[in-house]
N, C-alpha and C. Protein backbone atom coordinates (compact mmCIF):
# COMPACT_ATOMS: atom_id res chain seq x y z
N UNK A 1 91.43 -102.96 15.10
CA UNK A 1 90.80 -104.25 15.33
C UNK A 1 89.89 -104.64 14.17
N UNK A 2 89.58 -103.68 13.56
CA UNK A 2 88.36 -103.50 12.52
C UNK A 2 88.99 -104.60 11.30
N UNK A 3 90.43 -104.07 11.11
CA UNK A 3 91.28 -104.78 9.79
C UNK A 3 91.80 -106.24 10.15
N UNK A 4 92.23 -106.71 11.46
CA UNK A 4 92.71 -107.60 11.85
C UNK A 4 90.86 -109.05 11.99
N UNK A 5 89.74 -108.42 12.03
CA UNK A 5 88.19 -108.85 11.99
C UNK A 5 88.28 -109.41 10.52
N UNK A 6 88.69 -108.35 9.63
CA UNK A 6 88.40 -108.41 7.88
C UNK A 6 89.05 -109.26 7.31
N UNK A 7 90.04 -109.33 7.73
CA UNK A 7 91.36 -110.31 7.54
C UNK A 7 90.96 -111.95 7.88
N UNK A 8 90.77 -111.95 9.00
CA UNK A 8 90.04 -113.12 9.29
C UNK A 8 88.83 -113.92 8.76
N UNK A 9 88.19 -113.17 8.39
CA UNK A 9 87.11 -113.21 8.02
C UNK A 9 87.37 -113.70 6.48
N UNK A 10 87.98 -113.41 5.48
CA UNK A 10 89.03 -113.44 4.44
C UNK A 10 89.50 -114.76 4.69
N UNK A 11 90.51 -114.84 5.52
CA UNK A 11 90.98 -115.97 5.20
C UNK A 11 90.24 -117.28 6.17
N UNK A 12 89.32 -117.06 6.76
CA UNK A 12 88.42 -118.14 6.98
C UNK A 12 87.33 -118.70 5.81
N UNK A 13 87.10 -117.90 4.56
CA UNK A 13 86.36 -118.05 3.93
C UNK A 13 87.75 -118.86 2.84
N UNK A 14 88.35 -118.05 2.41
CA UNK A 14 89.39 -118.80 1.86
C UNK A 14 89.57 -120.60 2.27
N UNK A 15 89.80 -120.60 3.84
CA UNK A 15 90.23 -121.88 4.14
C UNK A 15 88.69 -123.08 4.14
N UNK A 16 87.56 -122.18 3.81
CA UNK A 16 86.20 -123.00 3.86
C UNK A 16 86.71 -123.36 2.12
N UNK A 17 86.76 -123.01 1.11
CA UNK A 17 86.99 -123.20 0.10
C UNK A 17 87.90 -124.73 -0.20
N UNK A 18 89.22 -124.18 0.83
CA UNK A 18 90.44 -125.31 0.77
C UNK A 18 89.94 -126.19 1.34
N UNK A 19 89.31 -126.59 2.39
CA UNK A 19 88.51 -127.40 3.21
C UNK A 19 87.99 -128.33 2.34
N UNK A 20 87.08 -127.69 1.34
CA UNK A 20 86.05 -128.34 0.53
C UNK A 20 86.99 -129.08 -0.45
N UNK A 21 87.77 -129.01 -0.86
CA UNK A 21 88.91 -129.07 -2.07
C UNK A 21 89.25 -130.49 -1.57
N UNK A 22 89.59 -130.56 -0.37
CA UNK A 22 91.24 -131.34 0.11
C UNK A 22 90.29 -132.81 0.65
N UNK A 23 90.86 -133.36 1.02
CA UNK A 23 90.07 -135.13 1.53
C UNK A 23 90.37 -135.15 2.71
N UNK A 24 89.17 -135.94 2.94
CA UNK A 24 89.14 -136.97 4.27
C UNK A 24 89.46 -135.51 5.65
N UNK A 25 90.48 -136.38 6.42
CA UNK A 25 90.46 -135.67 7.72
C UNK A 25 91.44 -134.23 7.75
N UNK A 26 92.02 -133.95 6.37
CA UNK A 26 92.87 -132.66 6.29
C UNK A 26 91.21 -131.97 6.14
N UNK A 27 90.59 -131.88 5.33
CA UNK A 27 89.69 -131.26 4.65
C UNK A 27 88.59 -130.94 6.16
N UNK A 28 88.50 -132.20 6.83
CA UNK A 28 87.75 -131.11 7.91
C UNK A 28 88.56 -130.51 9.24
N UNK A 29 89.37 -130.70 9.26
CA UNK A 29 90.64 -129.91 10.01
C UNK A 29 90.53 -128.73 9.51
N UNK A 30 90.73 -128.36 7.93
CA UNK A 30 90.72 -126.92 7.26
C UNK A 30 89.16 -126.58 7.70
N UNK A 31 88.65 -126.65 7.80
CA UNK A 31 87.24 -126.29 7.44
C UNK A 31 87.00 -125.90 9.27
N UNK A 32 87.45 -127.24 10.07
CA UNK A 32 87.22 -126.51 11.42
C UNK A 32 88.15 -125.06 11.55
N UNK A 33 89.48 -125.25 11.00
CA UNK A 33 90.53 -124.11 11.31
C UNK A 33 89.82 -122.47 10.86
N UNK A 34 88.89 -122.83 9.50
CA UNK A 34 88.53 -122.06 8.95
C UNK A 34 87.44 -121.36 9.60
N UNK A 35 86.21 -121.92 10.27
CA UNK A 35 85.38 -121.92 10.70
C UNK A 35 85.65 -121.09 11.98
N UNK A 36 86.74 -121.21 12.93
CA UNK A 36 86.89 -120.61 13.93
C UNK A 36 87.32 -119.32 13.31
N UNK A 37 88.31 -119.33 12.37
CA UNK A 37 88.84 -117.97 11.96
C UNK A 37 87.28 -116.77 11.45
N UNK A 38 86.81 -117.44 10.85
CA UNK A 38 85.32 -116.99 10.84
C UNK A 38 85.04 -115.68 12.24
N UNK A 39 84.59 -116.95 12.70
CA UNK A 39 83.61 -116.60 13.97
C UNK A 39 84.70 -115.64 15.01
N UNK A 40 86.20 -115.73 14.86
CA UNK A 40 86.94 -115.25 15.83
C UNK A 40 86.75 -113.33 14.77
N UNK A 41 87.16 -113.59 13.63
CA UNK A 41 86.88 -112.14 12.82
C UNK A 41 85.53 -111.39 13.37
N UNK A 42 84.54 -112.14 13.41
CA UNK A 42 82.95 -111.71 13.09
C UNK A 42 83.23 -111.02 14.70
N UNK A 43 83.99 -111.63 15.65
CA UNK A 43 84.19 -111.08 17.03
C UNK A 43 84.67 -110.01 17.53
N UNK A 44 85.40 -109.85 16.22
CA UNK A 44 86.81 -108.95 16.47
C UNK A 44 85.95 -107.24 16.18
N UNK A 45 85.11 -107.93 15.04
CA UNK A 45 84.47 -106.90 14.18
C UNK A 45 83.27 -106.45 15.39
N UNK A 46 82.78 -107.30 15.82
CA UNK A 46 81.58 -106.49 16.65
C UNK A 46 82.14 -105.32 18.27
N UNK A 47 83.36 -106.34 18.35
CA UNK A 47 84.20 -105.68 20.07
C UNK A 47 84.68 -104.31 19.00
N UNK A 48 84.75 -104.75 18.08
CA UNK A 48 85.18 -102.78 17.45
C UNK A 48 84.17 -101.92 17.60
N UNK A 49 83.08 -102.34 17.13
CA UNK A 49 81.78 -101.35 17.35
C UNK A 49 81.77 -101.38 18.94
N UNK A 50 81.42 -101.88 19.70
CA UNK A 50 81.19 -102.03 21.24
C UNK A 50 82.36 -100.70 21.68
N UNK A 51 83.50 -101.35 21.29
CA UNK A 51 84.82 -100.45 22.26
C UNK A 51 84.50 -98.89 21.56
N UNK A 52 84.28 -98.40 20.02
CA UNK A 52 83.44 -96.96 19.44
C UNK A 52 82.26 -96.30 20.05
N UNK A 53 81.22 -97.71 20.51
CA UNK A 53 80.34 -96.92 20.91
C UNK A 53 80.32 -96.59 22.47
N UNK A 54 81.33 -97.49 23.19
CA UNK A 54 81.79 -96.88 24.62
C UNK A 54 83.24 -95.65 24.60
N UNK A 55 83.68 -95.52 23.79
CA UNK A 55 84.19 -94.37 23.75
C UNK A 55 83.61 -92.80 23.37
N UNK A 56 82.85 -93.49 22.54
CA UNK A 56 81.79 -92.04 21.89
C UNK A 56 80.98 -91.44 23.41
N UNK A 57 80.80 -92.52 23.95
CA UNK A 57 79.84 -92.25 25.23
C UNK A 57 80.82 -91.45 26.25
N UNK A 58 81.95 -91.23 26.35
CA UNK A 58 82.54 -90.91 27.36
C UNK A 58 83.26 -89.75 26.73
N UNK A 59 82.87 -89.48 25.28
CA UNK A 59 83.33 -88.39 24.86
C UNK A 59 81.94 -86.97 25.29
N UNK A 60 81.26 -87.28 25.29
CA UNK A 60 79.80 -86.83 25.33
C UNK A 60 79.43 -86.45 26.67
């Protein structure tokens, strides 16, 4: 989940870039598309730590 977070995260920053580039209503379409890809990575990345540190616990 960790790589599929990084990835996202990657290409949401990427599509903030294209966003900025492109006009009018493509440009904030990219930028919303981008923006979620963001925030959906940053999600992906924290439920990885969460699901590690509830497994560590049940190893213990």
């Amino acid at each position: 989940m960790k790589i599929i977070g990084i990835i996202l995260i990657i290409v949401g920053a990427i599509g903030i870039i294209v966003g900025c580039v492109t006009y009018k209503g493509t440009g904030i379409a990219a930028t919303i598309g981008s923006l979620t890809g963001l925030i959906s990575g940053i999600g992906f990345i924290l439920a990885d730590k969460k699901i590690e540190l509830l497994s560590n616990n049940k190893d213990s």
